[in-house]
Structure formats: C-alpha cells, structure tokens
Protein backbone atom coordinates (compact mmCIF):
# COMPACT_ATOMS: atom_id res chain seq x y z
CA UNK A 1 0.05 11.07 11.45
CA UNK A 2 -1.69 7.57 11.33
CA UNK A 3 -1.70 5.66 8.29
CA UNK A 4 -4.83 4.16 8.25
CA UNK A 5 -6.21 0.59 8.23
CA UNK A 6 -7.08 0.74 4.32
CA UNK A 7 -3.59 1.98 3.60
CA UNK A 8 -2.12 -1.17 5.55
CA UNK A 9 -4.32 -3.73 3.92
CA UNK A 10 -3.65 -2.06 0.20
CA UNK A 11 0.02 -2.67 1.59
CA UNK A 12 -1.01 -6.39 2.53
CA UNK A 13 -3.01 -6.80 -0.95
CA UNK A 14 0.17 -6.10 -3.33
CA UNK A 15 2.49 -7.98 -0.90
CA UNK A 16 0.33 -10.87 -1.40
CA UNK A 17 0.04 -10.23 -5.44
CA UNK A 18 3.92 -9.84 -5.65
CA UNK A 19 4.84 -12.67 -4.32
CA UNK A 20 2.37 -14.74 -7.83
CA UNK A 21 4.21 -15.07 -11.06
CA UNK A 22 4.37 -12.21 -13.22
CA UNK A 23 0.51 -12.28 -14.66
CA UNK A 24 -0.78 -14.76 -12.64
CA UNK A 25 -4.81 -13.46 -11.43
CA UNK A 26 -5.77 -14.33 -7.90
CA UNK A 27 -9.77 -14.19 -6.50
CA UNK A 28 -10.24 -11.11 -4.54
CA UNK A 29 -11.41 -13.11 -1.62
CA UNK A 30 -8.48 -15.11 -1.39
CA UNK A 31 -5.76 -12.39 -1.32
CA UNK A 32 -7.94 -11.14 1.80
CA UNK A 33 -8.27 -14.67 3.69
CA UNK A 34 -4.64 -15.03 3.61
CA UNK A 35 -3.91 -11.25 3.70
CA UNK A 36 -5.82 -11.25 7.38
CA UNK A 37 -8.28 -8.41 5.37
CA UNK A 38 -11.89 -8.60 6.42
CA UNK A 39 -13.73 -8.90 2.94
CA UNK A 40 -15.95 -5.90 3.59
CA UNK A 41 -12.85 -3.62 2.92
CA UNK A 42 -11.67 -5.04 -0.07
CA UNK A 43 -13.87 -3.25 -2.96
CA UNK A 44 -12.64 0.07 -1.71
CA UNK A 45 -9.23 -0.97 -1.49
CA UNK A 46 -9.30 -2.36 -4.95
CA UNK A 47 -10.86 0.35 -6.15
CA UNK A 48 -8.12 2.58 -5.32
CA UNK A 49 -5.53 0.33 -6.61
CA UNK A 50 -7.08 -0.28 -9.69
CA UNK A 51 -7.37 3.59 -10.39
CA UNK A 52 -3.66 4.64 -9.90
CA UNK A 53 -2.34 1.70 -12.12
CA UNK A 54 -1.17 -0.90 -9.18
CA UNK A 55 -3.45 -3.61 -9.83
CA UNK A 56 -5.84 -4.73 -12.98
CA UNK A 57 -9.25 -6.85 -12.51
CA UNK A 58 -10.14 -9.32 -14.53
CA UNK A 59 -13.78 -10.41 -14.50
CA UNK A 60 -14.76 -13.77 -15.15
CA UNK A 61 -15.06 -16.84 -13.96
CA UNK A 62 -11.38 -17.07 -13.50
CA UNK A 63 -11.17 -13.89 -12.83
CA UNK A 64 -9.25 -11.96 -10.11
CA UNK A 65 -6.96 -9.44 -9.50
CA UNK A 66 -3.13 -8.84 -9.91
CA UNK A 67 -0.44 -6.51 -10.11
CA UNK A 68 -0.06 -4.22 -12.92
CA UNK A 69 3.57 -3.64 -12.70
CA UNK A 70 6.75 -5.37 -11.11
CA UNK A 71 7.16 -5.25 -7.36
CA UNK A 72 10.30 -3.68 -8.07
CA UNK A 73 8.54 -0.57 -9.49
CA UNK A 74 5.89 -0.32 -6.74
CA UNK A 75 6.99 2.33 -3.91
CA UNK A 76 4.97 2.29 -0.66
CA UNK A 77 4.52 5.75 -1.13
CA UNK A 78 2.54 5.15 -4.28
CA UNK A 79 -0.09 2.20 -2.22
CA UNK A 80 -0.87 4.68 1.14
CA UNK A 81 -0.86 8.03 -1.71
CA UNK A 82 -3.38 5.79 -3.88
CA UNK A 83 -5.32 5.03 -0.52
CA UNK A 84 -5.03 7.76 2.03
CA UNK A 85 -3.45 10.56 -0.30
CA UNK A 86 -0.15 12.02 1.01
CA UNK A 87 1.23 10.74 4.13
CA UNK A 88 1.92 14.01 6.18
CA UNK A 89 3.51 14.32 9.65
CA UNK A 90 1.60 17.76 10.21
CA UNK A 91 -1.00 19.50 8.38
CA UNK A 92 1.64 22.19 8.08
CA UNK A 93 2.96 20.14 5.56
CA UNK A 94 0.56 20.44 2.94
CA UNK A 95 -1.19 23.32 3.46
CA UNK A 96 1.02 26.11 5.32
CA UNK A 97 -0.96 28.90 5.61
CA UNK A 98 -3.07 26.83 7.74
CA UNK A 99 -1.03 27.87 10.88
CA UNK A 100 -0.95 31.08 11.82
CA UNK A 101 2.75 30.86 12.93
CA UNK A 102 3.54 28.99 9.29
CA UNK A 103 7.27 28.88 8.34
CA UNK A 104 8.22 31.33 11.80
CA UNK A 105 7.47 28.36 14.36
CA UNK A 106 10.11 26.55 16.57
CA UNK A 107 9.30 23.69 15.17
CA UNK A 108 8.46 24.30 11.31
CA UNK A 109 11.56 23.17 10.21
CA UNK A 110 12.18 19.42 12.35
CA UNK A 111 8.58 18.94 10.84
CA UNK A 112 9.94 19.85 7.49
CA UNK A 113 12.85 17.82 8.02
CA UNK A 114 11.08 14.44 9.69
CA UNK A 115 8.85 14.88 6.64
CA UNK A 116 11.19 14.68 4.13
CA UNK A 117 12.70 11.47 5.87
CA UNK A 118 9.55 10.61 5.88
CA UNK A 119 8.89 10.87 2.06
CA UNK A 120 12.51 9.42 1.28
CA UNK A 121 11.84 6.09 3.27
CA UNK A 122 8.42 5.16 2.00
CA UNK A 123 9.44 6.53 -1.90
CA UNK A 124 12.45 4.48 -2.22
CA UNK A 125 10.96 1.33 0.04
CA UNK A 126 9.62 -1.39 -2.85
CA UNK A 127 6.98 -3.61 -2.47
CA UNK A 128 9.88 -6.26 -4.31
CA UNK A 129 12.28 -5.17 -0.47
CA UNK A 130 9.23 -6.02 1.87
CA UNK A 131 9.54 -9.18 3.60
CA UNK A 132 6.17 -10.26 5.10
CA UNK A 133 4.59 -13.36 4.88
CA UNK A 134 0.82 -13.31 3.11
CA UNK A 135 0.41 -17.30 3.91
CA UNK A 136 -2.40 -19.30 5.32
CA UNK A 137 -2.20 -16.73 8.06
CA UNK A 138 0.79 -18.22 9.56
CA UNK A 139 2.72 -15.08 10.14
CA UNK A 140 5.74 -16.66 9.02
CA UNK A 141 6.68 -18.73 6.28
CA UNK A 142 9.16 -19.96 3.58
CA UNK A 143 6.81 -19.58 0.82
CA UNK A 144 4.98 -16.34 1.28
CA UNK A 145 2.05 -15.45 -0.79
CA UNK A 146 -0.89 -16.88 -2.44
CA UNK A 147 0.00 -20.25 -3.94
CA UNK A 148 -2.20 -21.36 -7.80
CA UNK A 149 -5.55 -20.41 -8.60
C-alpha cells in the first residue's frame, strides 16, 4: 500500500488550516508555499476536500480556503479516504473474491488483522494530535501554521 502524494499534501493542507483561528480563510497559494505543495496540485486536492465536508472556499477578493470543522473532529482516515479512497494493505481487503485463494490463504488473516490496525490508527489519529510544523518551510517551529491574511 502507498498512500499517495495527493493524500500527503491534503494531510499538509488541513494541518496548515488547523493550526488558523476557528473561521479564519487563508489564500490557496499560501497554505501550499508554506505547506511545501507545488501549486499545480492544489485544485485537485481542494477539490476533494471541499466535497467530503473538510474544507469550504470562499471566493473573493479575500477569499480562501479553511476548515469546515474542528481539528478535533478531523480523522486522517477521513483526508487520504476523501483523496485516495480507502487505504488498503491488500486488494484482498476490499474486494475478496479477487483472489482465487480468498479467505483459505496463509496469510488472509495477518492481512485482515494489519488492516484493521491499520484502520484503528489512522480513524482515531486527529488532525487536532498531529504535530508538524506548516511554517515558512522551516521544518520546525514554535508557531506552526499560516500566520494573518
């Protein structure tokens, strides 16, 4: 399983937008300068986003985008599902009569298991637990995110 680059940078885009005040609308462009996002990906992404209810655009002059609920209610299950669809350790996973050996494999059952951990981790895992730093692309900082308007 890979999660892919778009899943990591929607990742990158609400870690950036949770660390504004509740409301606050950033430009697009500057969530991916300090977000290390190359611009061309960002429609997509926000796309995405937008439709399963994690960000909102605003248009406008001051417009932007930010987070439509509280990091605190934002699993990272729900940014790579909105993005990449299910994350899934083997395609046996999802669609089980796709093997020929199915549930009777030697190995059916650690895939089920690592799967479930899997699932577990990234469901209960908030964007309002991750600790990155989305600043001036230093990598590290005491005052993470994107800073005004």
């Amino acid at each position: 399983m890979l999660i892919t680059k778009q899943a990591d940078y929607g990742i990158r885009v609400l870690i950036c937008l949770s660390h504004l005040s509740p409301g606050q609308v950033v430009p697009m462009k500057e969530v991916a300068r300090r977000a290390h996002i190359p611009s061309s990906f960002m429609p997509k992404i926000i796309s995405h986003l937008t439709n399963r209810g994690l960000i909102i655009t605003e248009r406008g002059k001051s417009g932007g985008i930010r987070l439509a609920k509280k990091p605190e209610e934002i699993s990272i299950y729900e940014v790579v599902e909105a993005i990449d669809g299910p994350p899934l350790l083997n395609v046996c996973m999802s669609r089980p009569g796709e093997c020929p050996l199915n549930t009777r494999c030697e190995v059916y059952h650690m895939w089920r298991k690592a799967q479930d951990c899997l699932d577990t981790l990234l469901r209960e895992t908030r964007l309002a637990q991750v600790k990155v730093a989305c600043n001036d692309g230093e990598g590290t900082s005491s005052s993470p995110g994107v800073q005004g308007s």
